[in-house]
Protein backbone atom coordinates (compact mmCIF):
# COMPACT_ATOMS: atom_id res chain seq x y z
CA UNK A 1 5.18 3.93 -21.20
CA UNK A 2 6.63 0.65 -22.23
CA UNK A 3 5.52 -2.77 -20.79
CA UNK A 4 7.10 -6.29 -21.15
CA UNK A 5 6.50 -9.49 -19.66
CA UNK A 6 8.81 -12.91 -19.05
CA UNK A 7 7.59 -15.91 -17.81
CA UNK A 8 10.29 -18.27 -15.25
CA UNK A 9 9.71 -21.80 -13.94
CA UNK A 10 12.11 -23.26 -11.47
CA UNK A 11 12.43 -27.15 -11.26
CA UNK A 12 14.13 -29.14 -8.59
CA UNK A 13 17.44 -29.14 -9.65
CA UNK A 14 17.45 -25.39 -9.70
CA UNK A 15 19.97 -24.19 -7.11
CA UNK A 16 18.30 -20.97 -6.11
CA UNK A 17 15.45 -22.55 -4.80
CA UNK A 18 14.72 -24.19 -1.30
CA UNK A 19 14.22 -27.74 -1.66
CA UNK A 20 11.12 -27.82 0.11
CA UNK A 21 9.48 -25.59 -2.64
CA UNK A 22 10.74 -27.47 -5.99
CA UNK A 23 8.67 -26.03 -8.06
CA UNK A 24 7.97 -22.76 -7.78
CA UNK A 25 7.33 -20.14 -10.55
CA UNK A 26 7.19 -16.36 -11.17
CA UNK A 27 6.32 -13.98 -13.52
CA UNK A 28 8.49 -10.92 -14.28
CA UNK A 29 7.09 -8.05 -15.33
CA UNK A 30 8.49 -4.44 -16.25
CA UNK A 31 7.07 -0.93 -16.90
CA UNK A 32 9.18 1.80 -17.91
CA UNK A 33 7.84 5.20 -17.21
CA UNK A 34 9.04 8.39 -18.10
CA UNK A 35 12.20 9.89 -15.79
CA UNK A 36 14.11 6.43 -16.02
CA UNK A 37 11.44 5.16 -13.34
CA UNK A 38 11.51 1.40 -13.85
CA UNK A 39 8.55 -0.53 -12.06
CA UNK A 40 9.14 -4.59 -11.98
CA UNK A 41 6.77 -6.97 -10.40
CA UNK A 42 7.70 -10.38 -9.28
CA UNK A 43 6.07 -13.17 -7.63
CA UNK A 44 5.61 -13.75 -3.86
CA UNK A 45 3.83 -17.57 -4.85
CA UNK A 46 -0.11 -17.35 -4.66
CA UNK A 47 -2.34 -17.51 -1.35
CA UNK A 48 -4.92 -20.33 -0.81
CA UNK A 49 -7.88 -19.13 0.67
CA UNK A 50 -12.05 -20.55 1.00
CA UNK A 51 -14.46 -18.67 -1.51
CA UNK A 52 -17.03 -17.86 1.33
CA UNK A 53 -13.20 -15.63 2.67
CA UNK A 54 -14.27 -13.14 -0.28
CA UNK A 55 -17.71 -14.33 -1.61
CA UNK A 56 -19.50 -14.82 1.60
CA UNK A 57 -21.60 -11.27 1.75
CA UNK A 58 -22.22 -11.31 -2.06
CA UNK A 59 -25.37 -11.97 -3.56
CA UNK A 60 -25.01 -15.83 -4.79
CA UNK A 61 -27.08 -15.56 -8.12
CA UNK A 62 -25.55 -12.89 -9.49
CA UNK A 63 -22.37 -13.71 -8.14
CA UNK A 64 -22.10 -17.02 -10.27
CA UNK A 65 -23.14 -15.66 -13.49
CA UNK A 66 -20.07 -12.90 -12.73
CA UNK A 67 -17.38 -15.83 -12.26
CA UNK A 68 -18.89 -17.46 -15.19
CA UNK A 69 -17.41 -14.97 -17.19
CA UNK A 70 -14.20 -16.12 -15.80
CA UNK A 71 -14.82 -20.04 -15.94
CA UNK A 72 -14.74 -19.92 -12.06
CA UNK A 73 -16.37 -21.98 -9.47
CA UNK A 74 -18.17 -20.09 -6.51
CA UNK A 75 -17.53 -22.37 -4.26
CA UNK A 76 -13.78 -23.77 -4.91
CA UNK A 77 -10.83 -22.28 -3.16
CA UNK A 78 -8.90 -19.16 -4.10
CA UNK A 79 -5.63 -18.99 -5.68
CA UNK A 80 -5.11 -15.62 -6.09
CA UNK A 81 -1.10 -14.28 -6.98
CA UNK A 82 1.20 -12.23 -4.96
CA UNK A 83 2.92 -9.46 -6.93
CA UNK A 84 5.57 -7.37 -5.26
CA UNK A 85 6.71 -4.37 -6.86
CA UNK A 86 9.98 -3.10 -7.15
CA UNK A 87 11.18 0.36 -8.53
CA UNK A 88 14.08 1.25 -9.48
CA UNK A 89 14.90 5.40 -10.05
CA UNK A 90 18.25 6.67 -9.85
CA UNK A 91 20.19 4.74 -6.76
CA UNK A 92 16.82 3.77 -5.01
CA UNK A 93 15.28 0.35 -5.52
CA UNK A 94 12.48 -0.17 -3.38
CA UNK A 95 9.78 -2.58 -2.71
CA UNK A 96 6.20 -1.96 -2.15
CA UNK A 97 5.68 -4.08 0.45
CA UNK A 98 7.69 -7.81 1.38
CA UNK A 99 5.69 -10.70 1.08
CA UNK A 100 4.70 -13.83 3.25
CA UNK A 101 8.01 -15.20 4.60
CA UNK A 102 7.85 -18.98 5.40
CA UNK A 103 5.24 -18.12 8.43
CA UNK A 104 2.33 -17.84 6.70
CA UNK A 105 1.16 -20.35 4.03
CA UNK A 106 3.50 -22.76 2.19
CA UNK A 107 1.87 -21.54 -1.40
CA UNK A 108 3.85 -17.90 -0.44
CA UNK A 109 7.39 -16.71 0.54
CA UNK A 110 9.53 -16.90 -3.05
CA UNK A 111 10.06 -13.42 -3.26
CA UNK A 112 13.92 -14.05 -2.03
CA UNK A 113 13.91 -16.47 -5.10
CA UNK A 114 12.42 -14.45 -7.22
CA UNK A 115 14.74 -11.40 -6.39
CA UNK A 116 17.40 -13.85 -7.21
CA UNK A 117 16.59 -15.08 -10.43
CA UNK A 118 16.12 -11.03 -11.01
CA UNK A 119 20.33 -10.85 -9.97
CA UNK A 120 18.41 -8.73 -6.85
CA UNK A 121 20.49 -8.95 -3.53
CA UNK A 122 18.03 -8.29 -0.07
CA UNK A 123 21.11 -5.87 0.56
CA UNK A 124 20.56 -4.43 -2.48
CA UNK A 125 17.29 -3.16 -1.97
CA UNK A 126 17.09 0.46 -0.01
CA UNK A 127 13.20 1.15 0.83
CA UNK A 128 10.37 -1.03 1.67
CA UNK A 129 7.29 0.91 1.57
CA UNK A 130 4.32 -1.25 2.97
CA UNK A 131 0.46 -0.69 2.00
CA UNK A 132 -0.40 -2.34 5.05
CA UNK A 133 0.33 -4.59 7.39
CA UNK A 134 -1.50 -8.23 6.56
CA UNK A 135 0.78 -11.05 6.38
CA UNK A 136 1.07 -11.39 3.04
CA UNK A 137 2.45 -8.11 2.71
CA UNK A 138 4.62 -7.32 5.77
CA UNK A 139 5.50 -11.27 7.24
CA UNK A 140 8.50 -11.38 4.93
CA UNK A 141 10.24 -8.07 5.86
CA UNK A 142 11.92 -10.40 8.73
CA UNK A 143 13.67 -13.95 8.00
CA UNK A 144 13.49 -17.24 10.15
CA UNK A 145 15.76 -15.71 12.75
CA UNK A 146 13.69 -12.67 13.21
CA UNK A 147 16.09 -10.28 11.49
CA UNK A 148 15.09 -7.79 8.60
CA UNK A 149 16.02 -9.47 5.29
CA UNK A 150 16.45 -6.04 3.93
CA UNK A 151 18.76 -4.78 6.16
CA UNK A 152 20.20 -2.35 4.36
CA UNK A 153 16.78 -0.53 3.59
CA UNK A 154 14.23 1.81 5.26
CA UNK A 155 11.64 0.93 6.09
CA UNK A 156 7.99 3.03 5.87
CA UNK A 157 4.77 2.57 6.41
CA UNK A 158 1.78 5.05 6.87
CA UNK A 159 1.12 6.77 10.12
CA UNK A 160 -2.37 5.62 10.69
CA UNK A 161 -1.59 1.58 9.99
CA UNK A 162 1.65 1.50 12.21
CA UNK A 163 -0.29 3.01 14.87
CA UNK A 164 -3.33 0.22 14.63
CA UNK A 165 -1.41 -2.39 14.44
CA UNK A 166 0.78 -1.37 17.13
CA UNK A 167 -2.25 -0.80 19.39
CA UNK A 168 -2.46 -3.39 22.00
CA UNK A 169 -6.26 -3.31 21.64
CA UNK A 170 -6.05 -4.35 17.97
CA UNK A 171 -5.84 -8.16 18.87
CA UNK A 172 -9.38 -8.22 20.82
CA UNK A 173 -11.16 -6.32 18.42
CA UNK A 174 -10.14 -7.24 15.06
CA UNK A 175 -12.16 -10.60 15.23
CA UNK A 176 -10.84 -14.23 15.91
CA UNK A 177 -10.38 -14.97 12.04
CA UNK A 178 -7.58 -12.50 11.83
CA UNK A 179 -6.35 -12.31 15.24
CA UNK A 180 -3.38 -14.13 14.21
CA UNK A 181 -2.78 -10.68 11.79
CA UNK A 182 -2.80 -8.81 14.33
CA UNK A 183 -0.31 -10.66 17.02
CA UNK A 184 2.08 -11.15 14.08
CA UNK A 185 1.74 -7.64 12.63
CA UNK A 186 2.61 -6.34 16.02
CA UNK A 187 5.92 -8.27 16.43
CA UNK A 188 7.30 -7.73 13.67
CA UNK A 189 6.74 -4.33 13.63
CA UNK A 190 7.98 -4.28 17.07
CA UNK A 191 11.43 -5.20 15.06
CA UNK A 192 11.55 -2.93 12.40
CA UNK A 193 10.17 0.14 14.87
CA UNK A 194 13.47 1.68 15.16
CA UNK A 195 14.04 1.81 11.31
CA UNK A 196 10.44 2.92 10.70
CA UNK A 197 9.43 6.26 8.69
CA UNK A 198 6.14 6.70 9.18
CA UNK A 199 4.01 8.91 6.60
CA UNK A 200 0.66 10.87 6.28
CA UNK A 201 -2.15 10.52 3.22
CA UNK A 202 -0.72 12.57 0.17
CA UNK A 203 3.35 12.51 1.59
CA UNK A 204 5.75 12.24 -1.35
CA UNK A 205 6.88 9.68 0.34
CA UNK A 206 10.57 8.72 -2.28
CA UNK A 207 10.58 11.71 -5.14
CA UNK A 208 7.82 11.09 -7.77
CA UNK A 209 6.17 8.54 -5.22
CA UNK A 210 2.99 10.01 -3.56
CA UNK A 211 1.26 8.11 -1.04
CA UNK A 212 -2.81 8.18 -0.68
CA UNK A 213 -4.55 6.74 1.88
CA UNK A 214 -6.93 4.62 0.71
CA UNK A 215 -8.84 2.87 3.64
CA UNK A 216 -11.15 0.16 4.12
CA UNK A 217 -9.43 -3.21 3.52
CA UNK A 218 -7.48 -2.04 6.53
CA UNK A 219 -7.91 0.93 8.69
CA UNK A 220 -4.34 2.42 7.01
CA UNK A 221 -4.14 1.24 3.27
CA UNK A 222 -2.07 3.24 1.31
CA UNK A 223 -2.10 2.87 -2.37
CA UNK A 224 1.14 4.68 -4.39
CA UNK A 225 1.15 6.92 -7.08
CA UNK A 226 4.85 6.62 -9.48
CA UNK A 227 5.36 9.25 -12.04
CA UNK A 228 3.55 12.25 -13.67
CA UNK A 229 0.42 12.35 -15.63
CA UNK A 230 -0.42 10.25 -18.05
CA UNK A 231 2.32 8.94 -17.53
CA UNK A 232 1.94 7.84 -13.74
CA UNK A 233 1.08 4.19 -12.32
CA UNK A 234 -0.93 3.66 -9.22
CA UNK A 235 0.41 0.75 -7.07
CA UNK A 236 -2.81 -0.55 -5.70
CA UNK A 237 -1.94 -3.06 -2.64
CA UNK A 238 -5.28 -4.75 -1.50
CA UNK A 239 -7.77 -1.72 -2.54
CA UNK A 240 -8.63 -3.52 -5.36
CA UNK A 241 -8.38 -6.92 -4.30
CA UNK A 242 -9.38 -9.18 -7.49
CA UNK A 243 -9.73 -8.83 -11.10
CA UNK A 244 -13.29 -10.28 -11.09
CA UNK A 245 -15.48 -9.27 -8.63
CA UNK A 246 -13.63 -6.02 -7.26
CA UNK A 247 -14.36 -4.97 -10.73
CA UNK A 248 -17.53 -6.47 -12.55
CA UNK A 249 -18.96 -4.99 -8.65
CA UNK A 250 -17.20 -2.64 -6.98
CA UNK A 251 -19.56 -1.60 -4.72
CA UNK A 252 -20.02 -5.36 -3.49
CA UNK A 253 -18.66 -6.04 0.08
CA UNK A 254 -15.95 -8.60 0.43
CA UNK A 255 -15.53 -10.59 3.17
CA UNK A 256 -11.72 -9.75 2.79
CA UNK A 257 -12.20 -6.34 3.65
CA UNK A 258 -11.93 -5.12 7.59
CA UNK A 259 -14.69 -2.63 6.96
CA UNK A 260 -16.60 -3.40 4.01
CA UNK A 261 -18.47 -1.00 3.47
CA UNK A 262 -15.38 1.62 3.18
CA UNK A 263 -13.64 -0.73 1.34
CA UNK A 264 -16.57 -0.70 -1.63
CA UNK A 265 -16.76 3.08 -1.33
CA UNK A 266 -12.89 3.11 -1.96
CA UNK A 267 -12.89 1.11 -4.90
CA UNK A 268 -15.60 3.54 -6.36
CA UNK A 269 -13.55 6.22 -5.86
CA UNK A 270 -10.53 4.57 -7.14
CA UNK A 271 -11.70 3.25 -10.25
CA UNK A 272 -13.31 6.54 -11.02
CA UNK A 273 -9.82 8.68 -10.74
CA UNK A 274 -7.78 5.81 -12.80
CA UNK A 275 -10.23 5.87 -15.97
CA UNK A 276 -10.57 9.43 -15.83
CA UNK A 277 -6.54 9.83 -16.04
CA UNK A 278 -6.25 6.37 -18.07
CA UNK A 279 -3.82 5.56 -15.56
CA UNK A 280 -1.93 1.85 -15.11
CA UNK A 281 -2.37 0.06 -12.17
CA UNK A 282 -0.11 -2.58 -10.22
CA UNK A 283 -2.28 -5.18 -8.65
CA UNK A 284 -1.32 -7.30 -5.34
CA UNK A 285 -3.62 -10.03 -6.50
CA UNK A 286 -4.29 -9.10 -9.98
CA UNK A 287 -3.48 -11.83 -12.84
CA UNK A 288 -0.83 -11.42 -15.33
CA UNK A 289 2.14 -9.93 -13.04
CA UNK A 290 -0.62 -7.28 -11.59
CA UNK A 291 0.38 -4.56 -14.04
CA UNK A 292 -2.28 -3.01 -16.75
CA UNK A 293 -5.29 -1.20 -17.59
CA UNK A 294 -8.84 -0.44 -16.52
CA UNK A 295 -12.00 0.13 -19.19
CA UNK A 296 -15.59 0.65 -18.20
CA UNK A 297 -17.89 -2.18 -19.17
CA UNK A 298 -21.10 -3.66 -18.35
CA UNK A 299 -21.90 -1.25 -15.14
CA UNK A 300 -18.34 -2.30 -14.14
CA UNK A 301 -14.89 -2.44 -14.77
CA UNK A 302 -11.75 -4.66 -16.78
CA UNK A 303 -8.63 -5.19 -16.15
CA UNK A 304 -6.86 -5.99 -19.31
CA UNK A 305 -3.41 -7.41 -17.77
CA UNK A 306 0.16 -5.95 -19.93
């Protein structure tokens, strides 16, 4: 297992990039697993969110001298990255999940620039395999005319998290915070419906590319195991949410997740099958292009980034 990482910055002048976004960055980085699996992660921009969105339900004391650790302020916004990852195996190059779009927050949506810079056509791409169905994960699958950028590619999604989001009952009980989730989740599934493979918990979903359901931050999440063995990576989506709290506390609620408390005993259970197969991870919101390694430390967990 080989990792490498390269750093690009775009400035105004650059000719791939929309001018109302002059300067937006990415980080590329690559894993190369055994079987001439290839696993790249680039940049989707970075959400800005309130601390209280994640911090509210935690335990203030202890959760300061946590961030401390990190040089972060409990009360100042979020920043956290967006890392898409792309695989490439053979003739299939496919995305786990799609990003914001331009519909969600202005800080998102340069995964089309991104692909670019990475000589990546939308055409190019043949699966999009979504770990669930937030914005920042499925709003960019369609473009500003409502069409699916990756129109050349299937598109999949588990079984249990098409059908929630597709429920027209979602809206009134998901809570007014996200009820603009679920109204855009819905339409633009609505779009893709007719290209949609839907999947069960433990599918092989593409070969070497095992789907488990891993619930909690939504009803559906599925997290992705790539490869064999030791020498397998486990694309993580939103189960772990954060490098900081998610692991220093794992069984912490978040105010992120849609029900906490499943959420927390997901991580558990997650953290405890990575360390026992020393197994990489790929992070939505990790630091560090979202690909490395977990220890056990201090009644917790680290991520140690590639």
């Amino acid at each position: 297992m080989n990792i490498t990482r390269r750093s690009l910055l775009a400035t105004s002048g650059a000719a791939l990039l929309s001018t109302t976004l002059p300067h937006r960055g990415w980080t590329e980085t690559r894993l190369q697993l055994g079987g001439g699996i290839e696993i790249v992660t680039l940049s989707d921009g970075n959400l800005t969110l309130p601390a209280e969105f994640i911090f509210g339900p935690m335990p203030k004391d202890e959760l300061a001298a946590i961030l401390a650790r990190y040089n972060m302020d409990p009360s100042a916004p979020l920043t956290p990255p967006c890392n898409i990852t792309l695989m490439r195996h053979g003739d299939t190059l496919a995305l786990f999940d799609a990003g914001s779009g331009t519909g969600f927050q202005s800080s998102v949506g340069a995964l089309p620039d991104a692909l670019a810079a990475a000589g990546i056509d939308p055409m190019d791409i043949t699966h999009v395999i979504f770990t669930h169905g937030h914005p920042d994960h499925l709003w960019g699958a369609l473009d500003d005319f409502d069409e699916a950028l990756f129109a050349s590619a299937t598109h999949m999604m588990g079984q249990t998290e098409f059908d929630y989001w597709m429920d027209d009952a979602t809206v009134d009980s998901i809570g007014a915070e996200r009820a603009s989730f679920a109204v855009g989740a819905k339409r633009r599934l609505e779009i893709l419906a007719d290209d949609m493979v839907l999947f069960g918990d433990g599918e092989m979903v593409l070969p070497d590319v095992r789907a488990q359901l891993t619930p909690g931050h939504t009803p559906g999440h599925m997290a992705f195991v790539i490869g064999q063995g030791a020498d397998a990576v486990m694309v993580l989506g939103d189960a772990i949410g954060n490098d900081h709290i998610a692991f220093a506390r794992p069984e912490w609620t978040s105010g992120s997740d849609q029900d906490p408390e499943m959420a927390a005993a997901t991580r558990g259970a997650l953290f405890a099958q990575i360390t026992a197969a020393d197994m990489a991870v790929v992070g939505f919101h990790l630091q560090g292009g979202g690909i490395g390694r977990v220890t056990q430390a201090d009644g917790g967990f680290v991520f140690h980034p590639a």
